[in-house]
PDB file of N, CA and C in Angstrom:
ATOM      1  N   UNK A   1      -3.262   4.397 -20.929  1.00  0.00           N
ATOM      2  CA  UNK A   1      -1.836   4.454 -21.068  1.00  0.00           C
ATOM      3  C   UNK A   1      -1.232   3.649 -19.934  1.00  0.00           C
ATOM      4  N   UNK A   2      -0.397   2.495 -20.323  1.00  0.00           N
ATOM      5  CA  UNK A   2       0.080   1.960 -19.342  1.00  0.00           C
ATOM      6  C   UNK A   2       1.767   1.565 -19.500  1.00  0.00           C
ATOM      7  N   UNK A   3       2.188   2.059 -17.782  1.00  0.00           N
ATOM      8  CA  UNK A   3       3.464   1.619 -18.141  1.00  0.00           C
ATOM      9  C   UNK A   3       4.386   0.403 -17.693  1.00  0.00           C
ATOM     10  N   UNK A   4       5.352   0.669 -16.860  1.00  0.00           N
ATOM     11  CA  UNK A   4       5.949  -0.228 -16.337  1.00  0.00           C
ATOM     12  C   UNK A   4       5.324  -0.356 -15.182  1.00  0.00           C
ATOM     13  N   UNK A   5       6.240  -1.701 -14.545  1.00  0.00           N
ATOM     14  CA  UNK A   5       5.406  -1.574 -13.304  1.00  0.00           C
ATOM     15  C   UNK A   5       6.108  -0.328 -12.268  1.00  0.00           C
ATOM     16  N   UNK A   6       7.646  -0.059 -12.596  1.00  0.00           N
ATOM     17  CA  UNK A   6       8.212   0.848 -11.593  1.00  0.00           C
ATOM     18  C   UNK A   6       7.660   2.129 -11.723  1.00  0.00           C
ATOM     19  N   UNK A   7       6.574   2.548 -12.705  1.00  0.00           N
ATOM     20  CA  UNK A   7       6.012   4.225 -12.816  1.00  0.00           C
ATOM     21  C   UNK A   7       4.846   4.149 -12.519  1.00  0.00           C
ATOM     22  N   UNK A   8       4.210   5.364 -12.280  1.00  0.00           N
ATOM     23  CA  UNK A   8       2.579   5.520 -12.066  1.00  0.00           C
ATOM     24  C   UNK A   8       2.249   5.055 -13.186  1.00  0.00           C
ATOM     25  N   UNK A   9       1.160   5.115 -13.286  1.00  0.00           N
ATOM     26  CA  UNK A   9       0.097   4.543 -14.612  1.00  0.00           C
ATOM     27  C   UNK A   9      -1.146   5.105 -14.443  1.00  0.00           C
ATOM     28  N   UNK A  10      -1.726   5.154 -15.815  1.00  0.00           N
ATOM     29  CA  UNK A  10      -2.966   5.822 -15.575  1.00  0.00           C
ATOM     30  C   UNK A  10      -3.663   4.473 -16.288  1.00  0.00           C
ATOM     31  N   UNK A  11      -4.595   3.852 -15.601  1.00  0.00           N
ATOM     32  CA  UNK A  11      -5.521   2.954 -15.937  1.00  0.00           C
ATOM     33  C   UNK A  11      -6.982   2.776 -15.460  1.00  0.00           C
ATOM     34  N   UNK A  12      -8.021   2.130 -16.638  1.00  0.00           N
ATOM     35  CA  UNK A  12      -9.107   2.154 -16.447  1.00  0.00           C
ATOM     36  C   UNK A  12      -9.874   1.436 -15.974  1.00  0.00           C
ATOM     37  N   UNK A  13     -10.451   1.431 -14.218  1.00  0.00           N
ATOM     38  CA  UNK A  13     -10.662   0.388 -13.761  1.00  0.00           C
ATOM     39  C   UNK A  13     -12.278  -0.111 -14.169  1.00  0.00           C
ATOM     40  N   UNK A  14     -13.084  -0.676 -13.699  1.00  0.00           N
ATOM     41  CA  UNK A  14     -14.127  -1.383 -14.209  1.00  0.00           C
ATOM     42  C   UNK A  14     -15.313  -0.344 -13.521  1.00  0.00           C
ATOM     43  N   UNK A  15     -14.956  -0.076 -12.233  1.00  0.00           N
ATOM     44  CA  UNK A  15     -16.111   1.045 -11.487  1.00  0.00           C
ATOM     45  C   UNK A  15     -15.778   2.254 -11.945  1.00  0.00           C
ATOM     46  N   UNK A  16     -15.051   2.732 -12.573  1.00  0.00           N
ATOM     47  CA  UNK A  16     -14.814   4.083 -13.034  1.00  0.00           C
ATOM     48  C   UNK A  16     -14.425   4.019 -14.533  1.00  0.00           C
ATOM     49  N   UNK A  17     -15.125   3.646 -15.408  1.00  0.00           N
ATOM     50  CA  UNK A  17     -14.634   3.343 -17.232  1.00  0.00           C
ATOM     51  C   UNK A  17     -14.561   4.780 -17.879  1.00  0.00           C
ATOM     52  N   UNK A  18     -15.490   5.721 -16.537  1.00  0.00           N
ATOM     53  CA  UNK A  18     -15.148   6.952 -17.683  1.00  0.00           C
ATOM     54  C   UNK A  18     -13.782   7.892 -16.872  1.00  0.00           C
ATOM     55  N   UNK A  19     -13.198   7.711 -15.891  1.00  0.00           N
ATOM     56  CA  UNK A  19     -12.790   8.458 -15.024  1.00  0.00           C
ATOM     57  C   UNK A  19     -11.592   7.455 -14.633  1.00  0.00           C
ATOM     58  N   UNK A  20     -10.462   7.489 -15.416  1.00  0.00           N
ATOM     59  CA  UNK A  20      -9.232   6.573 -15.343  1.00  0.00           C
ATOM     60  C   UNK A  20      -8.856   6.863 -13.680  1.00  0.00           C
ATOM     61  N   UNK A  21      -8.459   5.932 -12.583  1.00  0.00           N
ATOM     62  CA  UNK A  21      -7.741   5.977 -11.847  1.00  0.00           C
ATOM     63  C   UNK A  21      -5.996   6.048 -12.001  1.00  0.00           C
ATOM     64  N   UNK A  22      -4.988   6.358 -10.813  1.00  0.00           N
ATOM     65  CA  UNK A  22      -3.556   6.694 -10.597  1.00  0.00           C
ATOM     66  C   UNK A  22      -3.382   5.257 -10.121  1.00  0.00           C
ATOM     67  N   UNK A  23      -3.177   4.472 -10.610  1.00  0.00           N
ATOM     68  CA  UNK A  23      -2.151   3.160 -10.216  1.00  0.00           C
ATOM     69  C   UNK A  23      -0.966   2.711  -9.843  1.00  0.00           C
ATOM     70  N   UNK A  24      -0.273   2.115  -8.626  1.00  0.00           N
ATOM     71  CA  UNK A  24       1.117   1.639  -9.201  1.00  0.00           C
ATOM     72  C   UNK A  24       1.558   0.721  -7.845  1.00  0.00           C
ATOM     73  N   UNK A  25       2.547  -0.085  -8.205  1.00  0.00           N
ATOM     74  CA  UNK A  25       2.741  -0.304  -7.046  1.00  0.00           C
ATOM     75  C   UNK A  25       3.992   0.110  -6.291  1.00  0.00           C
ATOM     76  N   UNK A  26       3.883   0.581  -5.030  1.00  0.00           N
ATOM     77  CA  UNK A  26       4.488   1.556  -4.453  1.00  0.00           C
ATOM     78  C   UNK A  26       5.078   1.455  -2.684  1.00  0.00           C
ATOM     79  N   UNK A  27       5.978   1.724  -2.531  1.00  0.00           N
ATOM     80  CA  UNK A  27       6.606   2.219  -0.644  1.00  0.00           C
ATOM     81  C   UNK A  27       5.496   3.590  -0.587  1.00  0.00           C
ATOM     82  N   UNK A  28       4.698   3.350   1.017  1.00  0.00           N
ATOM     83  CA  UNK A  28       4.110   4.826   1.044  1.00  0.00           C
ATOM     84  C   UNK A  28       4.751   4.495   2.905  1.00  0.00           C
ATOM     85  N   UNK A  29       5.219   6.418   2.541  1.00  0.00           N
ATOM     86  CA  UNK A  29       5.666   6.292   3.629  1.00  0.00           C
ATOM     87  C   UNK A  29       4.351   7.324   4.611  1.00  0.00           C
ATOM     88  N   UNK A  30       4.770   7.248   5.839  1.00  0.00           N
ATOM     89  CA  UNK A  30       3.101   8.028   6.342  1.00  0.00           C
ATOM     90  C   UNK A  30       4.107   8.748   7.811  1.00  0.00           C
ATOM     91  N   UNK A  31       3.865   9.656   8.221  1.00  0.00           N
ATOM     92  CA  UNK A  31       3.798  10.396   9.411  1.00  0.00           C
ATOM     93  C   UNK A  31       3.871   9.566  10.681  1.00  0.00           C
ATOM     94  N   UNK A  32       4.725   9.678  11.418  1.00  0.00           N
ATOM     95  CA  UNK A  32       4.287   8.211  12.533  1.00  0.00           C
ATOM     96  C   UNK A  32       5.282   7.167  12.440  1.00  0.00           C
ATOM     97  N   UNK A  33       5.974   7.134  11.329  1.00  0.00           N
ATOM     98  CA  UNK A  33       7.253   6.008  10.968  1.00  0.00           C
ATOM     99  C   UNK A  33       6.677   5.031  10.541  1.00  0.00           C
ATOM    100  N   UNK A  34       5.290   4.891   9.800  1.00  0.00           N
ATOM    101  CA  UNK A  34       4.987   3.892   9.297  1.00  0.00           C
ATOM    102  C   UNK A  34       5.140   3.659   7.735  1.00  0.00           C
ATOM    103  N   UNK A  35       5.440   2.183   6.883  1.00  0.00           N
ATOM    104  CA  UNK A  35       5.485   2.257   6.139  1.00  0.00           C
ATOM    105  C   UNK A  35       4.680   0.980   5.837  1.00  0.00           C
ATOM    106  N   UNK A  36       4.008   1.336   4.445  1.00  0.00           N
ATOM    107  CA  UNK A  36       2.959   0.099   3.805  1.00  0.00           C
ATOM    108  C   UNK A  36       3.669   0.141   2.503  1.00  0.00           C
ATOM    109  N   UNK A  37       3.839  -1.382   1.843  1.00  0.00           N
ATOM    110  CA  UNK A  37       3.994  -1.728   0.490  1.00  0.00           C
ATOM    111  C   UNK A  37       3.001  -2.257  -0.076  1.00  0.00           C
ATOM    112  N   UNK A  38       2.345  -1.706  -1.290  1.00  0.00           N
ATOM    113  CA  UNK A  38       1.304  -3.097  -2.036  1.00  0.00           C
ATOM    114  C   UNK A  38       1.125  -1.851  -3.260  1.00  0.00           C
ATOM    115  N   UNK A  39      -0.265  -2.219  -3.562  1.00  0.00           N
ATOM    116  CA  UNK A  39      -0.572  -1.540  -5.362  1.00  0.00           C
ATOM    117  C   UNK A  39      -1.133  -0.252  -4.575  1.00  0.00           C
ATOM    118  N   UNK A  40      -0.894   0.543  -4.797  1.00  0.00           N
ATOM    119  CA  UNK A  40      -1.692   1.980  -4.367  1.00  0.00           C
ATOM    120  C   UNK A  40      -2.777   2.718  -5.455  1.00  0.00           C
ATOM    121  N   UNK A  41      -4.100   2.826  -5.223  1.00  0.00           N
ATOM    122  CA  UNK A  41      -4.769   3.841  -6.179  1.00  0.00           C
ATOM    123  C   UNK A  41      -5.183   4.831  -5.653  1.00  0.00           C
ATOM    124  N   UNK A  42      -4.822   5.985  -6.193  1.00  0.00           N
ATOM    125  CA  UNK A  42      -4.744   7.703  -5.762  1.00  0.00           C
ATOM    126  C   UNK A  42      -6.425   7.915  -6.293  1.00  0.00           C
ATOM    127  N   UNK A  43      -7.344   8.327  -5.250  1.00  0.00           N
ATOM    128  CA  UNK A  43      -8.816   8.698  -5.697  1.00  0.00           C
ATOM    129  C   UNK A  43      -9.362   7.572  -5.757  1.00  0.00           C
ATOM    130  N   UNK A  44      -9.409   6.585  -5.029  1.00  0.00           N
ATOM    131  CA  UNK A  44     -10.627   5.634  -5.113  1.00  0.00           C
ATOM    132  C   UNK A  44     -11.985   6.157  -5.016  1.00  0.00           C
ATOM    133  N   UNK A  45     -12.735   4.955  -5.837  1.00  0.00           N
ATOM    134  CA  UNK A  45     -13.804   5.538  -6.001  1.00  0.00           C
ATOM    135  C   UNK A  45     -15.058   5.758  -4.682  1.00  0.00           C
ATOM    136  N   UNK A  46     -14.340   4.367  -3.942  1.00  0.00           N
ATOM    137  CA  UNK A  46     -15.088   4.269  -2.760  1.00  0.00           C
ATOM    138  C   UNK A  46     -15.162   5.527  -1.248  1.00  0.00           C
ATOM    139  N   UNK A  47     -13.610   6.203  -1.375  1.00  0.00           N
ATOM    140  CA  UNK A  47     -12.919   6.709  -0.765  1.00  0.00           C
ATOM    141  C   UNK A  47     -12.588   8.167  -1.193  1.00  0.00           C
ATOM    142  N   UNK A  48     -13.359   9.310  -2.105  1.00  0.00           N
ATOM    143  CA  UNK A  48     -12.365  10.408  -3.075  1.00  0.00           C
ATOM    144  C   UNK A  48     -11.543  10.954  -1.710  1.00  0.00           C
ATOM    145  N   UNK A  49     -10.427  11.675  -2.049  1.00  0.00           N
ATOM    146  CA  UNK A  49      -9.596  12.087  -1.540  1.00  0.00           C
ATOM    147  C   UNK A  49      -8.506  11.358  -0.647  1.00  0.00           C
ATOM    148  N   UNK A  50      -8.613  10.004  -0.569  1.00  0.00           N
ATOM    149  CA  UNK A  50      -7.554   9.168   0.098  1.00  0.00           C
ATOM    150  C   UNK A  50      -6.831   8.753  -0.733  1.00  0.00           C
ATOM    151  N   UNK A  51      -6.098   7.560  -0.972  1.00  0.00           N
ATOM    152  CA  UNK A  51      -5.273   6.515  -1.400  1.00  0.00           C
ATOM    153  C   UNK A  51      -5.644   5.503  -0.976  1.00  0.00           C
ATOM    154  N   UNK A  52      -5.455   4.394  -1.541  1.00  0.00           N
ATOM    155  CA  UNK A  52      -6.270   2.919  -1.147  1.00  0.00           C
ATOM    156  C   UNK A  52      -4.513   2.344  -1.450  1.00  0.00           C
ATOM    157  N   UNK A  53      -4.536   1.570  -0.658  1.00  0.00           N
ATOM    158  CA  UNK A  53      -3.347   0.359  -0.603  1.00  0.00           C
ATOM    159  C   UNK A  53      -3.621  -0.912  -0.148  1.00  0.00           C
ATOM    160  N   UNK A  54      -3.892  -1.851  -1.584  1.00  0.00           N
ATOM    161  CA  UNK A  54      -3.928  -3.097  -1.111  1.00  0.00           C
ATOM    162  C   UNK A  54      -2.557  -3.913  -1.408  1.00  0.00           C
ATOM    163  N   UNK A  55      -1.964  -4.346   0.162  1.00  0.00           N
ATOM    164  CA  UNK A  55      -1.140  -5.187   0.955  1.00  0.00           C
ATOM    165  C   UNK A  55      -1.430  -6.765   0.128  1.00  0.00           C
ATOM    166  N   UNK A  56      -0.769  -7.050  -0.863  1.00  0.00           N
ATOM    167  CA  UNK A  56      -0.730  -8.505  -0.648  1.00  0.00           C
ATOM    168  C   UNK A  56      -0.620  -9.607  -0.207  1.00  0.00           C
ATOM    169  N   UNK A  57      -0.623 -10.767   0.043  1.00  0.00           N
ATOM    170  CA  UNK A  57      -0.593 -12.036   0.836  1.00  0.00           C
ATOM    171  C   UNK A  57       0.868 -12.239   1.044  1.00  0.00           C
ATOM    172  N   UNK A  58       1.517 -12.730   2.348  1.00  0.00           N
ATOM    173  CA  UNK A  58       2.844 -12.660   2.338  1.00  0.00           C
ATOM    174  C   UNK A  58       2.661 -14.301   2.694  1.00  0.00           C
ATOM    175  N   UNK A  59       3.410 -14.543   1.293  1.00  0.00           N
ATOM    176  CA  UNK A  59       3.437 -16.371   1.024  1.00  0.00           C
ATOM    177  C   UNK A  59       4.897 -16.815   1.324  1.00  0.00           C
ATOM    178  N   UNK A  60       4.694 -18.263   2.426  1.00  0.00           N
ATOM    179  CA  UNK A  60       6.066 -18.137   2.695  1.00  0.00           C
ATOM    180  C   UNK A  60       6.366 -20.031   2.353  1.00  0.00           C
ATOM    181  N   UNK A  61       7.161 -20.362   1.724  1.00  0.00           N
ATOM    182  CA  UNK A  61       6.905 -22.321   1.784  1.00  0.00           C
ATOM    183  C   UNK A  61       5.588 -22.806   0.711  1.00  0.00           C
ATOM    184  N   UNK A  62       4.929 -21.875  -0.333  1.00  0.00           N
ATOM    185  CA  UNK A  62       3.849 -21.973  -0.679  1.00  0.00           C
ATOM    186  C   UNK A  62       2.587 -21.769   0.045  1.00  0.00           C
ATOM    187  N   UNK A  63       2.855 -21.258   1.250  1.00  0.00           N
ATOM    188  CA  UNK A  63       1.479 -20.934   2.300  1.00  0.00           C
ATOM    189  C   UNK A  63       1.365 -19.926   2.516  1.00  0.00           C
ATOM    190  N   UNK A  64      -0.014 -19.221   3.167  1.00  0.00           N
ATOM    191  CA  UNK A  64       0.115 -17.589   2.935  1.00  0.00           C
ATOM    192  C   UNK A  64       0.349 -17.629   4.526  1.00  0.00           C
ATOM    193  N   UNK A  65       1.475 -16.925   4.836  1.00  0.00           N
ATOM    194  CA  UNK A  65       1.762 -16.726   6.497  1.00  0.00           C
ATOM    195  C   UNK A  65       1.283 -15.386   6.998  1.00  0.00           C
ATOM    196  N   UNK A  66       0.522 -14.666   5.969  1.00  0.00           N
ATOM    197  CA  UNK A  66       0.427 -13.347   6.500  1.00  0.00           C
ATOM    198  C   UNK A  66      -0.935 -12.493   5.300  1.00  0.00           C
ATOM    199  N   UNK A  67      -2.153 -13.137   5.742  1.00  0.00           N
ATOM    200  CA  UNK A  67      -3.436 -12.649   4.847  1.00  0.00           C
ATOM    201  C   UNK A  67      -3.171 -10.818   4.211  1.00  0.00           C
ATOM    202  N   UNK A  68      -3.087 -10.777   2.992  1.00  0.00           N
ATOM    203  CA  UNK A  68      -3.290  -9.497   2.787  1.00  0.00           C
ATOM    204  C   UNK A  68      -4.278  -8.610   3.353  1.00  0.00           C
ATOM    205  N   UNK A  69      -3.949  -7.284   2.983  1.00  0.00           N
ATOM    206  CA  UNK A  69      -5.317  -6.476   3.531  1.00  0.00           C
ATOM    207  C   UNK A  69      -5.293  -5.158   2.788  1.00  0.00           C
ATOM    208  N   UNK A  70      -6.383  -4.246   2.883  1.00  0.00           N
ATOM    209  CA  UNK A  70      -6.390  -3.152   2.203  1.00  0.00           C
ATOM    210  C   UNK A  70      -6.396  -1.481   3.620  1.00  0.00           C
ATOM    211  N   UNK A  71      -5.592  -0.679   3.030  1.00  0.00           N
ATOM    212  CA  UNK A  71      -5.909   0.376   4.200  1.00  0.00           C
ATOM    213  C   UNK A  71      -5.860   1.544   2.980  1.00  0.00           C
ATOM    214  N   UNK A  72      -7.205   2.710   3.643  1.00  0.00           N
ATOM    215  CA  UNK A  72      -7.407   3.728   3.182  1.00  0.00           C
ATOM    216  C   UNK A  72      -6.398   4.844   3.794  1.00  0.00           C
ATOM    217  N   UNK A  73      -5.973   5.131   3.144  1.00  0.00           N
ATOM    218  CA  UNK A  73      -4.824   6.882   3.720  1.00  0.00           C
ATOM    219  C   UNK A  73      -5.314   7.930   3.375  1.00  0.00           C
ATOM    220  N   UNK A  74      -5.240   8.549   4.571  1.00  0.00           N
ATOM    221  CA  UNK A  74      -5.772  10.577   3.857  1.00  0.00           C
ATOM    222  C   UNK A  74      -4.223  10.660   3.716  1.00  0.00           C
ATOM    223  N   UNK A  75      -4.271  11.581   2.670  1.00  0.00           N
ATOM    224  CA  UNK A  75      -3.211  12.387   1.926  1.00  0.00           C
ATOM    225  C   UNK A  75      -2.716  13.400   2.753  1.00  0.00           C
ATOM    226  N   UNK A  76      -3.098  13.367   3.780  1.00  0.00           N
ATOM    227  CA  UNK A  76      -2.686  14.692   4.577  1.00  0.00           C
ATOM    228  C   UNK A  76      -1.435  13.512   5.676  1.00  0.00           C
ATOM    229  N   UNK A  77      -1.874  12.340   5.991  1.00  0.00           N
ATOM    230  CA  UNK A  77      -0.608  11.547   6.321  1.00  0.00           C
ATOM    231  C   UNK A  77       0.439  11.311   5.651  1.00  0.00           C
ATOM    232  N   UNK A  78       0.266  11.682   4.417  1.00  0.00           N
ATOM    233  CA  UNK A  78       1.884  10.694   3.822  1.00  0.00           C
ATOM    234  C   UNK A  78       2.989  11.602   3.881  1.00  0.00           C
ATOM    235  N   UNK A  79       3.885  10.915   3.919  1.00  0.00           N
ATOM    236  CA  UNK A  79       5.133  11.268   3.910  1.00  0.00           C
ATOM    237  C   UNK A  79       5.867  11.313   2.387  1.00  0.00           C
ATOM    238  N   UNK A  80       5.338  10.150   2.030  1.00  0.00           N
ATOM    239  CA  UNK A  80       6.001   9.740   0.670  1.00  0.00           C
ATOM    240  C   UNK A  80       5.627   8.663  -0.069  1.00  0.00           C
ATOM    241  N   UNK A  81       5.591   8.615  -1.185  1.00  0.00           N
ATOM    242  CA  UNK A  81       5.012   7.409  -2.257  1.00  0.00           C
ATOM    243  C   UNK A  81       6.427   7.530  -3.454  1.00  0.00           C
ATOM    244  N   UNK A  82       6.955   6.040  -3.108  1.00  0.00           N
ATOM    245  CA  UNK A  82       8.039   6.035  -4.353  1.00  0.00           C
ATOM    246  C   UNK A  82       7.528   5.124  -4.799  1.00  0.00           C
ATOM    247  N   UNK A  83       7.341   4.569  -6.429  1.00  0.00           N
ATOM    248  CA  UNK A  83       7.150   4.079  -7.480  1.00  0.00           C
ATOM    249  C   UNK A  83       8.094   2.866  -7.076  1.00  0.00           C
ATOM    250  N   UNK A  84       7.817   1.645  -6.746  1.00  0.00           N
ATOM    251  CA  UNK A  84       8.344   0.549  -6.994  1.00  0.00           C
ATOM    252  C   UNK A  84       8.162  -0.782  -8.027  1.00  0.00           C
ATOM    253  N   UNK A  85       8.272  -1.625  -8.254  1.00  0.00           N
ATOM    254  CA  UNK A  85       7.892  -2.588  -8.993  1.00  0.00           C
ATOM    255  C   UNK A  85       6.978  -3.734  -8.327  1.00  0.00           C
ATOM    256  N   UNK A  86       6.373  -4.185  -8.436  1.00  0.00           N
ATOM    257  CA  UNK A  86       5.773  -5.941  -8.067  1.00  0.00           C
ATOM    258  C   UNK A  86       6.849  -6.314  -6.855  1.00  0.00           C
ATOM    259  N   UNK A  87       7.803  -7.200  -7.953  1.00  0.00           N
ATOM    260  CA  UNK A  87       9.376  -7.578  -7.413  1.00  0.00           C
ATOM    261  C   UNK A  87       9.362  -7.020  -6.191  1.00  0.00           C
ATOM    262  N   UNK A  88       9.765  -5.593  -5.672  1.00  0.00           N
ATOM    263  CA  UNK A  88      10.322  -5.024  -5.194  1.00  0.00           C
ATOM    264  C   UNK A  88       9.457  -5.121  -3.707  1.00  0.00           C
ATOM    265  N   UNK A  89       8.001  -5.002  -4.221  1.00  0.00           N
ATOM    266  CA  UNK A  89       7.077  -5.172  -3.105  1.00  0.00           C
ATOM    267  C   UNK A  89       7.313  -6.804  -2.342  1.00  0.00           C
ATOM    268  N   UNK A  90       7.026  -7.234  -3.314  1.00  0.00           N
ATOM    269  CA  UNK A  90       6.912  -9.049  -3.095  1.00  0.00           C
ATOM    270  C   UNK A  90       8.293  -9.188  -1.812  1.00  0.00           C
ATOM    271  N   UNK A  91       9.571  -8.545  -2.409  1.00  0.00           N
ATOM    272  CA  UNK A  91      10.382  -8.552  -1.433  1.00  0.00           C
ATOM    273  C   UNK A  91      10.733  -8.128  -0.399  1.00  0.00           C
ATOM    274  N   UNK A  92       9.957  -6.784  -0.258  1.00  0.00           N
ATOM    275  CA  UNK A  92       9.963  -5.933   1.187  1.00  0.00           C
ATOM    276  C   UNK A  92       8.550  -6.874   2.389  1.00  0.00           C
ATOM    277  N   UNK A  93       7.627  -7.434   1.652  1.00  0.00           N
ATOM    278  CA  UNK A  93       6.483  -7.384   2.347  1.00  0.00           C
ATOM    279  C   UNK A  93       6.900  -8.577   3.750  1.00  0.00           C
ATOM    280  N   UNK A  94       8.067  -9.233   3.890  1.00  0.00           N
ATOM    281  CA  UNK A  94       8.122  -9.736   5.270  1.00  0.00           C
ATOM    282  C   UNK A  94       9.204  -8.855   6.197  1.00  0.00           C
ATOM    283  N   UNK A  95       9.381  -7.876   5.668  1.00  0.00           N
ATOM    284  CA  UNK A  95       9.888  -6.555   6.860  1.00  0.00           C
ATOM    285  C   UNK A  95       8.514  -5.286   7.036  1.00  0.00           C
ATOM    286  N   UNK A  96       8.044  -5.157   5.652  1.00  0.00           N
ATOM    287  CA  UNK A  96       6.832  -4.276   6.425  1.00  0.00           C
ATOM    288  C   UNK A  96       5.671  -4.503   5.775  1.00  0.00           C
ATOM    289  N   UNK A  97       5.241  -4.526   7.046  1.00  0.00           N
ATOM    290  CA  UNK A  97       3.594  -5.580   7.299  1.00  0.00           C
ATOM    291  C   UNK A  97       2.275  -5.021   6.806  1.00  0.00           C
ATOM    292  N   UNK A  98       2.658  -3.237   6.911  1.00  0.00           N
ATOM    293  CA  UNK A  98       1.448  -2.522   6.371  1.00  0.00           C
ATOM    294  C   UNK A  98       0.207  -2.176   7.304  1.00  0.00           C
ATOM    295  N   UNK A  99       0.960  -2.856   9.051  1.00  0.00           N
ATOM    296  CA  UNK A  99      -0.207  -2.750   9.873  1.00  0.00           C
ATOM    297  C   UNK A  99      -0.079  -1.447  10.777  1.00  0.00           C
ATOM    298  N   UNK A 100      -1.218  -0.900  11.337  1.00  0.00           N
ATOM    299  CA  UNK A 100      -0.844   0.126  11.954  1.00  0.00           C
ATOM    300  C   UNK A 100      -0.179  -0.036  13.204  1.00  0.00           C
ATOM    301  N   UNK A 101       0.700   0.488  13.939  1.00  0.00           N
ATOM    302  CA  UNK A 101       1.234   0.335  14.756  1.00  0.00           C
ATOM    303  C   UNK A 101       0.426  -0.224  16.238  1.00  0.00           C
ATOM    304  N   UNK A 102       1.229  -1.601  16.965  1.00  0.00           N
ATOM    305  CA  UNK A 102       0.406  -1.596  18.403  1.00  0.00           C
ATOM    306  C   UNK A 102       0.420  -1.036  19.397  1.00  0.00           C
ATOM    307  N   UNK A 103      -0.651  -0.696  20.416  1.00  0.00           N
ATOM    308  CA  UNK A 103      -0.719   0.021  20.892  1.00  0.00           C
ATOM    309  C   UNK A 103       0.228  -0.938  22.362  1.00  0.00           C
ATOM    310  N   UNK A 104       0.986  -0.102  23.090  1.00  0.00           N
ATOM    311  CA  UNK A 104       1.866  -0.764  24.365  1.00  0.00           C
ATOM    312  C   UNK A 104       0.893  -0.821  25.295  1.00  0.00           C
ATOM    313  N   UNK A 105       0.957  -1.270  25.781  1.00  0.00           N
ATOM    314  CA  UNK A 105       0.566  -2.015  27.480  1.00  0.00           C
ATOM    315  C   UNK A 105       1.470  -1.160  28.370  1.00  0.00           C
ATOM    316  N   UNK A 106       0.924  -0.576  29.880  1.00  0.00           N
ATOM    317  CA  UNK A 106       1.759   0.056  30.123  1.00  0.00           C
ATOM    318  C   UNK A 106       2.616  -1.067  31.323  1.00  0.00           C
ATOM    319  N   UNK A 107       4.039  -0.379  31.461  1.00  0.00           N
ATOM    320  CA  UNK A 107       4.830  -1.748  31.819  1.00  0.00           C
ATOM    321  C   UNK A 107       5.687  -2.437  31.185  1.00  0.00           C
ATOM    322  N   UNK A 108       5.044  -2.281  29.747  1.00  0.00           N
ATOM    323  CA  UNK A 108       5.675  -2.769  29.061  1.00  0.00           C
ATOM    324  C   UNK A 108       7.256  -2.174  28.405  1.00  0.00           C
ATOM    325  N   UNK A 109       8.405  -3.259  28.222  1.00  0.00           N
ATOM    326  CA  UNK A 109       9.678  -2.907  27.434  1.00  0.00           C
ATOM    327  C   UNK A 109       9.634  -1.810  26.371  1.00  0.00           C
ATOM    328  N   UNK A 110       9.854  -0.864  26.060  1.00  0.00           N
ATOM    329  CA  UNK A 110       9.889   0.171  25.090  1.00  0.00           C
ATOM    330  C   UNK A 110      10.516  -0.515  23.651  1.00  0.00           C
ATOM    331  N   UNK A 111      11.570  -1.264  24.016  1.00  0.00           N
ATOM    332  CA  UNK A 111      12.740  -1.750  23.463  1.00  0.00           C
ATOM    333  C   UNK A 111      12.963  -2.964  23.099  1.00  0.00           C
TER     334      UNK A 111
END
């Protein structure tokens, strides 16, 4: 059963043909003030009990200025997962990066 891109979906990926994965692409928000945009799947197979979010390539001029990447989440971090579209991602992904936060230097400006 598949829907739009703005709803979950239940689809059948190739490592799991008998055991449909939770698809979509999505804002997850996490504990910490962090936020990642890309396709989210709830129960990877590699991972049970996390969320997998793969971060797409942030293409800027036709060049990729910013290599995608994938991060595993325990469910016990999130804050929140809203249902977005493609679009919606494609357009947030040069305000949030999806990386975990750096760590300061001490000395360093807060601000």
């Amino acid at each position: 059963m598949r829907k739009s891109n703005s709803q979950l979906a239940l689809i059948e990926t190739e490592e799991t043909a008998a055991t449909p994965a939770l698809r979509s692409w999505a804002l997850v928000e996490l504990f910490g003030h962090q936020r990642v945009v890309g396709l989210v799947t709830v129960e990877p197979v590699e991972f049970p009990g996390m969320i997998r979010v793969d971060v797409p390539d942030l293409i800027k001029d036709g060049k990729i200025s910013r290599p995608g990447l994938t991060r595993y989440i325990g469910k016990a971090a999130l804050y929140g997962v809203t249902p977005i579209s493609e679009e919606t991602v494609r357009n947030m992904l040069p305000h949030v990066d999806g990386r975990p936060a750096r760590p300061m230097e001490l000395g360093e400006d807060r601000y």
